[in-house]
PDB file of N, CA and C in Angstrom:
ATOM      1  N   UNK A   1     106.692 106.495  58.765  1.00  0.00           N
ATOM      2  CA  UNK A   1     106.348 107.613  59.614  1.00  0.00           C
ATOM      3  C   UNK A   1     106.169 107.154  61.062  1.00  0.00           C
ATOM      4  N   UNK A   2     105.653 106.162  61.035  1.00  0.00           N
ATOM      5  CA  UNK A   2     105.385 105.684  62.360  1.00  0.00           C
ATOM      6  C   UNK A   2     106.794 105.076  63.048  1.00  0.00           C
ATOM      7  N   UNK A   3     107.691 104.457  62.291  1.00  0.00           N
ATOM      8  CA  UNK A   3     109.206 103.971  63.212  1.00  0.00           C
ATOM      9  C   UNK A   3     109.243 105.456  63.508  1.00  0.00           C
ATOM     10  N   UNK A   4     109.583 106.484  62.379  1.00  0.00           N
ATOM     11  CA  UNK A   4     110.187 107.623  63.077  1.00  0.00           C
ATOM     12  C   UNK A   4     109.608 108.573  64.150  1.00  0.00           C
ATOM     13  N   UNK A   5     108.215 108.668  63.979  1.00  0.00           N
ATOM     14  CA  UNK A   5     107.909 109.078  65.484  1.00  0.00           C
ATOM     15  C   UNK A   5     107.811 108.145  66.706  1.00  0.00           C
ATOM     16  N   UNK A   6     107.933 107.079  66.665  1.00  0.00           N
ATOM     17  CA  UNK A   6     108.715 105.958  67.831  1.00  0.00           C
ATOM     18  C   UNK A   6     109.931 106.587  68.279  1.00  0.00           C
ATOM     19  N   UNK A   7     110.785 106.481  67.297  1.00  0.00           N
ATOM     20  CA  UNK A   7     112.514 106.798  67.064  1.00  0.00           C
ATOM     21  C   UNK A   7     112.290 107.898  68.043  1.00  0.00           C
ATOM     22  N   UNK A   8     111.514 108.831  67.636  1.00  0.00           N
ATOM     23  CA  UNK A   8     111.791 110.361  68.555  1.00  0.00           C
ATOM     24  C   UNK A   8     110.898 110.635  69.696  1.00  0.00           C
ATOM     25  N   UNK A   9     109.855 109.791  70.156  1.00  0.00           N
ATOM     26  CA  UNK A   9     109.514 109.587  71.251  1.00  0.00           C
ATOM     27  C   UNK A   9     110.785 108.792  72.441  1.00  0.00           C
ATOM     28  N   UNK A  10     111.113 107.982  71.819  1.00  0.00           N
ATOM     29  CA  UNK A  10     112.111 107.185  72.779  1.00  0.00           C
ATOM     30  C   UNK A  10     113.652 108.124  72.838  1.00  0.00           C
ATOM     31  N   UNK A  11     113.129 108.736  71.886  1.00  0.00           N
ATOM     32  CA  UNK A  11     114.722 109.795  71.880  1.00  0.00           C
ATOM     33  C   UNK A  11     114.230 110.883  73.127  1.00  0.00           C
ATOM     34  N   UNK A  12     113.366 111.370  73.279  1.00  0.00           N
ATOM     35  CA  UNK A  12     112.867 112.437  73.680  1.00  0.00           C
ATOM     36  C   UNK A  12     112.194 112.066  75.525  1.00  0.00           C
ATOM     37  N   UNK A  13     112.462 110.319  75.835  1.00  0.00           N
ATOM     38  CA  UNK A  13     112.289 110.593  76.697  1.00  0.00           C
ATOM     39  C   UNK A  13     112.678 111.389  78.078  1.00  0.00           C
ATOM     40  N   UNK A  14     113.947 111.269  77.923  1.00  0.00           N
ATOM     41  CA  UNK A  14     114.728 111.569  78.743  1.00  0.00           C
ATOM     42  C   UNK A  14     114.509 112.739  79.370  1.00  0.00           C
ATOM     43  N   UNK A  15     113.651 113.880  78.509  1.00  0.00           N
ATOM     44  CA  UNK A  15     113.797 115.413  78.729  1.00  0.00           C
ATOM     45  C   UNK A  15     112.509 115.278  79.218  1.00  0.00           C
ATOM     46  N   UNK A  16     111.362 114.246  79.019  1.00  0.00           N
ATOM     47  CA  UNK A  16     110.075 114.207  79.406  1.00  0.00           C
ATOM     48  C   UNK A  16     110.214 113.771  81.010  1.00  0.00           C
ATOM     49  N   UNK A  17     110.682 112.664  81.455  1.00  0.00           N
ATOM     50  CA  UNK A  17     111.238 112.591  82.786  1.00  0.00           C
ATOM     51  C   UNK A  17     111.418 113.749  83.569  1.00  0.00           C
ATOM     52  N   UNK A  18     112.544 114.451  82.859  1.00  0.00           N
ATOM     53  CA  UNK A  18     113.576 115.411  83.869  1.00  0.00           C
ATOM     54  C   UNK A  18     111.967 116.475  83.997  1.00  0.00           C
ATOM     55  N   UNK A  19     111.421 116.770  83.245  1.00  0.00           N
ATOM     56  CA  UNK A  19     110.383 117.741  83.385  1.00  0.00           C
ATOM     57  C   UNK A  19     109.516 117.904  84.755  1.00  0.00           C
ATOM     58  N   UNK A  20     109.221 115.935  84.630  1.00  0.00           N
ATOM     59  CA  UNK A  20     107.821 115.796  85.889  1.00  0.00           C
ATOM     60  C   UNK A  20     109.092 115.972  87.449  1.00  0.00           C
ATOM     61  N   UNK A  21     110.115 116.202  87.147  1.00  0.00           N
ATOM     62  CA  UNK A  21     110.710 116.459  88.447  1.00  0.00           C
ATOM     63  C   UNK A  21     110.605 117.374  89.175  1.00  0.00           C
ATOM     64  N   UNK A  22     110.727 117.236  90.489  1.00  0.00           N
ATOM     65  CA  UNK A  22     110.301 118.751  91.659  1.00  0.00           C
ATOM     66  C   UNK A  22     111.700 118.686  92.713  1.00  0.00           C
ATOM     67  N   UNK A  23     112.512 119.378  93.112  1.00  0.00           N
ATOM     68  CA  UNK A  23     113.370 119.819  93.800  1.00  0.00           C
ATOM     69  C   UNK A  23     112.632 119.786  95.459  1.00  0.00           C
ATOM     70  N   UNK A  24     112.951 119.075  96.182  1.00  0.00           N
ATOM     71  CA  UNK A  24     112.700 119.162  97.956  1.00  0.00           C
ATOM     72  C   UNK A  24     113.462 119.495  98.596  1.00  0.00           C
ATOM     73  N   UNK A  25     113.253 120.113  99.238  1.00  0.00           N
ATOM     74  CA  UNK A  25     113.805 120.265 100.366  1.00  0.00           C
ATOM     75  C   UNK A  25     114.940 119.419 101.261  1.00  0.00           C
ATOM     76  N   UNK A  26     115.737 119.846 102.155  1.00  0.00           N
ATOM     77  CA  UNK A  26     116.567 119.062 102.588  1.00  0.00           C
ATOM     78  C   UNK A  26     115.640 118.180 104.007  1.00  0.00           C
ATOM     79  N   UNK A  27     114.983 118.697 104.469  1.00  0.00           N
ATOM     80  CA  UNK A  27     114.010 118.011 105.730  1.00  0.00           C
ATOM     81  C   UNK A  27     112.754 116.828 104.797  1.00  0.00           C
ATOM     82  N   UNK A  28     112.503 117.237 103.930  1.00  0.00           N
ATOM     83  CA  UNK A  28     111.648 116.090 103.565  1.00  0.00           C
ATOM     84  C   UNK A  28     112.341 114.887 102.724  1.00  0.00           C
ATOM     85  N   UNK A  29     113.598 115.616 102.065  1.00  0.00           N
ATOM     86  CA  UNK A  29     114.664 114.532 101.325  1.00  0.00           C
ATOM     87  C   UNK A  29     114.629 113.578 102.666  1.00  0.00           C
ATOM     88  N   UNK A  30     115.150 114.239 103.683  1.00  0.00           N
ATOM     89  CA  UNK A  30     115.429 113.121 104.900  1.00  0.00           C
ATOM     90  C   UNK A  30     114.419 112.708 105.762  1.00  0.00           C
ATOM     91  N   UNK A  31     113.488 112.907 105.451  1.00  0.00           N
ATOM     92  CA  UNK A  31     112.017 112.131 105.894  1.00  0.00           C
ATOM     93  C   UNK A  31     111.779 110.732 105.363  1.00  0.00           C
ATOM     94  N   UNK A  32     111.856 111.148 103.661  1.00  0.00           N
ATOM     95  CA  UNK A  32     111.585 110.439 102.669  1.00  0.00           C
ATOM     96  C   UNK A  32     112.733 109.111 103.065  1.00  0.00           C
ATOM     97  N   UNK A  33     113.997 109.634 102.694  1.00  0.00           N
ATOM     98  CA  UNK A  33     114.940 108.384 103.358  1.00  0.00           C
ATOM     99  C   UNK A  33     114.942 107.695 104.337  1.00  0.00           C
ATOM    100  N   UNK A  34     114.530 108.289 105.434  1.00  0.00           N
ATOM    101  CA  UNK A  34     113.921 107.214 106.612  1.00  0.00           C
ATOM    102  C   UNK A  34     112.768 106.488 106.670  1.00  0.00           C
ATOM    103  N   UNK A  35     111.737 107.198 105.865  1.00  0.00           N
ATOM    104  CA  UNK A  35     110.795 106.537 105.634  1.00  0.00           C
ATOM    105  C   UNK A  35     111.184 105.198 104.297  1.00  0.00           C
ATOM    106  N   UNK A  36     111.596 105.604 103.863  1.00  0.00           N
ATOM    107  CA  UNK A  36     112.183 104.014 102.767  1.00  0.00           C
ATOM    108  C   UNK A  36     113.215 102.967 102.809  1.00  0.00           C
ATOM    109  N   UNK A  37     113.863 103.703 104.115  1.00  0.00           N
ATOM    110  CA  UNK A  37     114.508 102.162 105.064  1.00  0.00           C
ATOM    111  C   UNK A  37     114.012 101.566 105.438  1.00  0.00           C
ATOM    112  N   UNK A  38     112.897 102.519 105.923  1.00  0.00           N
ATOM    113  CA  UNK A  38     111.694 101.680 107.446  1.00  0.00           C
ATOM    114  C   UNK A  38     110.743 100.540 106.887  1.00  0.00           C
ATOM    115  N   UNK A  39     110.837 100.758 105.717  1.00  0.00           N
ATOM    116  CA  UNK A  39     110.066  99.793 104.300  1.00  0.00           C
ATOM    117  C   UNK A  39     110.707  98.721 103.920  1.00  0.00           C
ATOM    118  N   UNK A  40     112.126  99.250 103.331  1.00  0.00           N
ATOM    119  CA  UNK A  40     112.829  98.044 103.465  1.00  0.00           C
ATOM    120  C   UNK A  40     112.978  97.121 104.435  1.00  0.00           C
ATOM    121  N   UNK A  41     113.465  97.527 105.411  1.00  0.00           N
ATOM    122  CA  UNK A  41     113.540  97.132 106.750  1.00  0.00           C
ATOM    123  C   UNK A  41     112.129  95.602 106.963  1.00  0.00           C
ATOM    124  N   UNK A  42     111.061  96.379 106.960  1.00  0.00           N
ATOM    125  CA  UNK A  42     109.882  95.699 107.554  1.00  0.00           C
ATOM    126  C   UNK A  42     109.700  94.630 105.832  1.00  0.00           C
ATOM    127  N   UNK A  43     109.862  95.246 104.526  1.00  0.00           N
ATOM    128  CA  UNK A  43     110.417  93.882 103.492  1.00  0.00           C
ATOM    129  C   UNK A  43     111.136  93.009 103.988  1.00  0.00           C
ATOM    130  N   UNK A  44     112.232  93.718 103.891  1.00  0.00           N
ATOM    131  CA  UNK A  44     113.420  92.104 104.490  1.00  0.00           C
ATOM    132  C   UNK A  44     112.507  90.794 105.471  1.00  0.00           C
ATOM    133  N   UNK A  45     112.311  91.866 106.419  1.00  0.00           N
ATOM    134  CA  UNK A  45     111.720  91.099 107.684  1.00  0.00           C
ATOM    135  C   UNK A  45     110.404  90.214 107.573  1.00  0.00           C
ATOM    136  N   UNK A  46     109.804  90.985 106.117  1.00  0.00           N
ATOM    137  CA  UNK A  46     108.517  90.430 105.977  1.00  0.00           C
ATOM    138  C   UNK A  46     107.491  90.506 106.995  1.00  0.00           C
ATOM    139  N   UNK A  47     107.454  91.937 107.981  1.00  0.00           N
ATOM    140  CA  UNK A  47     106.530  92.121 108.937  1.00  0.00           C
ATOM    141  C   UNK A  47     106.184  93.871 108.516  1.00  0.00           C
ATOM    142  N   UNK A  48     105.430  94.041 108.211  1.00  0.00           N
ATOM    143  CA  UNK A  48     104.539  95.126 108.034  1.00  0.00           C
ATOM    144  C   UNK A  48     104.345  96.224 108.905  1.00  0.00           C
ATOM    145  N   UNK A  49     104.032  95.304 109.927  1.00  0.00           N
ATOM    146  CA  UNK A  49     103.318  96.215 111.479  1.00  0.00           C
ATOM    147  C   UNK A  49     104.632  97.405 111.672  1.00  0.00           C
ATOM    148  N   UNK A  50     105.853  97.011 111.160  1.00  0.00           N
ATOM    149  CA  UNK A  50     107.035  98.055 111.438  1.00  0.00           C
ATOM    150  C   UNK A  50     106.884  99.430 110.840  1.00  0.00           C
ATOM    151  N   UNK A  51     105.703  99.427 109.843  1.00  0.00           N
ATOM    152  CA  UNK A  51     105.746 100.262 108.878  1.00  0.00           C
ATOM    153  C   UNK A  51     104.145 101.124 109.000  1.00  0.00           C
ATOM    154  N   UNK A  52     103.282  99.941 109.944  1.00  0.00           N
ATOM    155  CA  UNK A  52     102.058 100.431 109.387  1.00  0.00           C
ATOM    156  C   UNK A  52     101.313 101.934 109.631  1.00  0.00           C
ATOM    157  N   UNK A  53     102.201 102.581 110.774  1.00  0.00           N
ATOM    158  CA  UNK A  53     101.707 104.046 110.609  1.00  0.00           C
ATOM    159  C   UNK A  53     102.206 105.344 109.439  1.00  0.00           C
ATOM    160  N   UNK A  54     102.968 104.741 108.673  1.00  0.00           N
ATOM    161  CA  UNK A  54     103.712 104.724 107.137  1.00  0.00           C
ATOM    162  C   UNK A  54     102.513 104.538 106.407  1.00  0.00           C
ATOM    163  N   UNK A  55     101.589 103.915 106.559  1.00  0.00           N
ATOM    164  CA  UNK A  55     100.571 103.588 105.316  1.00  0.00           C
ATOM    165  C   UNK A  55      99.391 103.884 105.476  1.00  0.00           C
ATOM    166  N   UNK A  56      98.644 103.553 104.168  1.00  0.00           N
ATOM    167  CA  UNK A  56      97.400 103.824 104.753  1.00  0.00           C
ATOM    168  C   UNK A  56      96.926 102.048 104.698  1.00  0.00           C
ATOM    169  N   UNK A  57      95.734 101.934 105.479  1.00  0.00           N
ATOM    170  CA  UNK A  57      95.433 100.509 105.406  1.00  0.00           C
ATOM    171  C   UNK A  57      95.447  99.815 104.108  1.00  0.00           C
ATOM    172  N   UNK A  58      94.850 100.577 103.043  1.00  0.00           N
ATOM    173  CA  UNK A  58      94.876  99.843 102.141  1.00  0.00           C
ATOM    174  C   UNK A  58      95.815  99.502 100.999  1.00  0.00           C
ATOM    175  N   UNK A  59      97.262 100.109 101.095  1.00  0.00           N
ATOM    176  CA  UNK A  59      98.187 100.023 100.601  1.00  0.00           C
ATOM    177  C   UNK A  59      99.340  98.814 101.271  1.00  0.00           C
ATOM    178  N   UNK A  60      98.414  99.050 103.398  1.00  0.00           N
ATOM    179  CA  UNK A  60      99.521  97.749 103.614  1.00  0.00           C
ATOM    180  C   UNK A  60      98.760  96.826 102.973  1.00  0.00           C
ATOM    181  N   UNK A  61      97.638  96.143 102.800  1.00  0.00           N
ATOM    182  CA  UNK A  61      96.909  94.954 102.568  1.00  0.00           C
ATOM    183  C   UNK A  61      97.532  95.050 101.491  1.00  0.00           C
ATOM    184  N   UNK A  62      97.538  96.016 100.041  1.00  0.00           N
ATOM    185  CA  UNK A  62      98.319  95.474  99.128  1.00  0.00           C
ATOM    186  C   UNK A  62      99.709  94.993  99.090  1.00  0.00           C
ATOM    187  N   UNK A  63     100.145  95.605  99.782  1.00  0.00           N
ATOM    188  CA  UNK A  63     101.867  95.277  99.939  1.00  0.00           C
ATOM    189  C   UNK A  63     102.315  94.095 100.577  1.00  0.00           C
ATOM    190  N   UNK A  64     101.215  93.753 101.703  1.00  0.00           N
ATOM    191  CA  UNK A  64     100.912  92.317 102.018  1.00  0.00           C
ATOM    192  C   UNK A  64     101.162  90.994 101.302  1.00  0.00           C
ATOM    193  N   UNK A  65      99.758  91.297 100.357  1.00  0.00           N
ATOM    194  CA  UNK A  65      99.195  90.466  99.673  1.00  0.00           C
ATOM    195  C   UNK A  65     100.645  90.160  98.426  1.00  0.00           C
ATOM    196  N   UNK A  66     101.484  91.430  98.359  1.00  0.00           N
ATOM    197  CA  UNK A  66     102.956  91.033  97.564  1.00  0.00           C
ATOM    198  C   UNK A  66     104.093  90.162  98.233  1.00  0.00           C
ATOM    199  N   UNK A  67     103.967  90.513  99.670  1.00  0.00           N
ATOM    200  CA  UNK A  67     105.007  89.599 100.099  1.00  0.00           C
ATOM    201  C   UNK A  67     104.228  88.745 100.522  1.00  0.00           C
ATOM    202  N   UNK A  68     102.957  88.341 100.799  1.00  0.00           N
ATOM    203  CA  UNK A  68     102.490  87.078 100.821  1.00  0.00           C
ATOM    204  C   UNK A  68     102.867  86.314  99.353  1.00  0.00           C
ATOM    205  N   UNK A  69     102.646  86.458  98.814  1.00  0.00           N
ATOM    206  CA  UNK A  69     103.360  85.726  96.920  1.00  0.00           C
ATOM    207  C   UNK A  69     104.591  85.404  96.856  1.00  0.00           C
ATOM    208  N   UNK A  70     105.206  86.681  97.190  1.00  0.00           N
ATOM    209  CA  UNK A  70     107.376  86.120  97.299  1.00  0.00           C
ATOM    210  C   UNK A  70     107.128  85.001  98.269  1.00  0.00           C
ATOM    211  N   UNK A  71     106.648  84.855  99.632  1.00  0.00           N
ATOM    212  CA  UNK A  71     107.060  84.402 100.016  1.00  0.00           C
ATOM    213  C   UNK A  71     106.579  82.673  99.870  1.00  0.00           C
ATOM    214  N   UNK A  72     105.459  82.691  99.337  1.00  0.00           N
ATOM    215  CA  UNK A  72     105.122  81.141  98.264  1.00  0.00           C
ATOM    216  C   UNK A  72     106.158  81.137  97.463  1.00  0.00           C
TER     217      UNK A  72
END
């Protein structure tokens, strides 16, 4: 009983996904995309400050503290 409700949880994710989805707009689609270059961007570079009115403080310190690690 238990493989088969596994079996149909993992079958069933797919439709559980599509559910939590929300449709945007065309102005915030393209917010969103500039805003996740500008991320990449300041990744690659490994400088933050490119990004930091993008964040809130305590998400750069975490995001920091990640590319402080890659980069050990």
């Amino acid at each position: 009983m238990i493989i088969r409700k596994k079996r149909d949880w993992l079958a069933r994710r797919h439709e559980r996904a599509l559910s939590r989805t929300v449709t945007i707009d065309d102005a915030t689609r393209e917010r969103f995309e500039e805003c996740f270059y500008q991320i990449e961007a300041a990744w690659t570079t490994n400088d933050l400050s490119l990004v930091a009115p993008l964040m809130t403080p305590h998400f750069q310190r975490q995001q920091q503290r990640i590319l402080n690690r890659y980069q050990r």
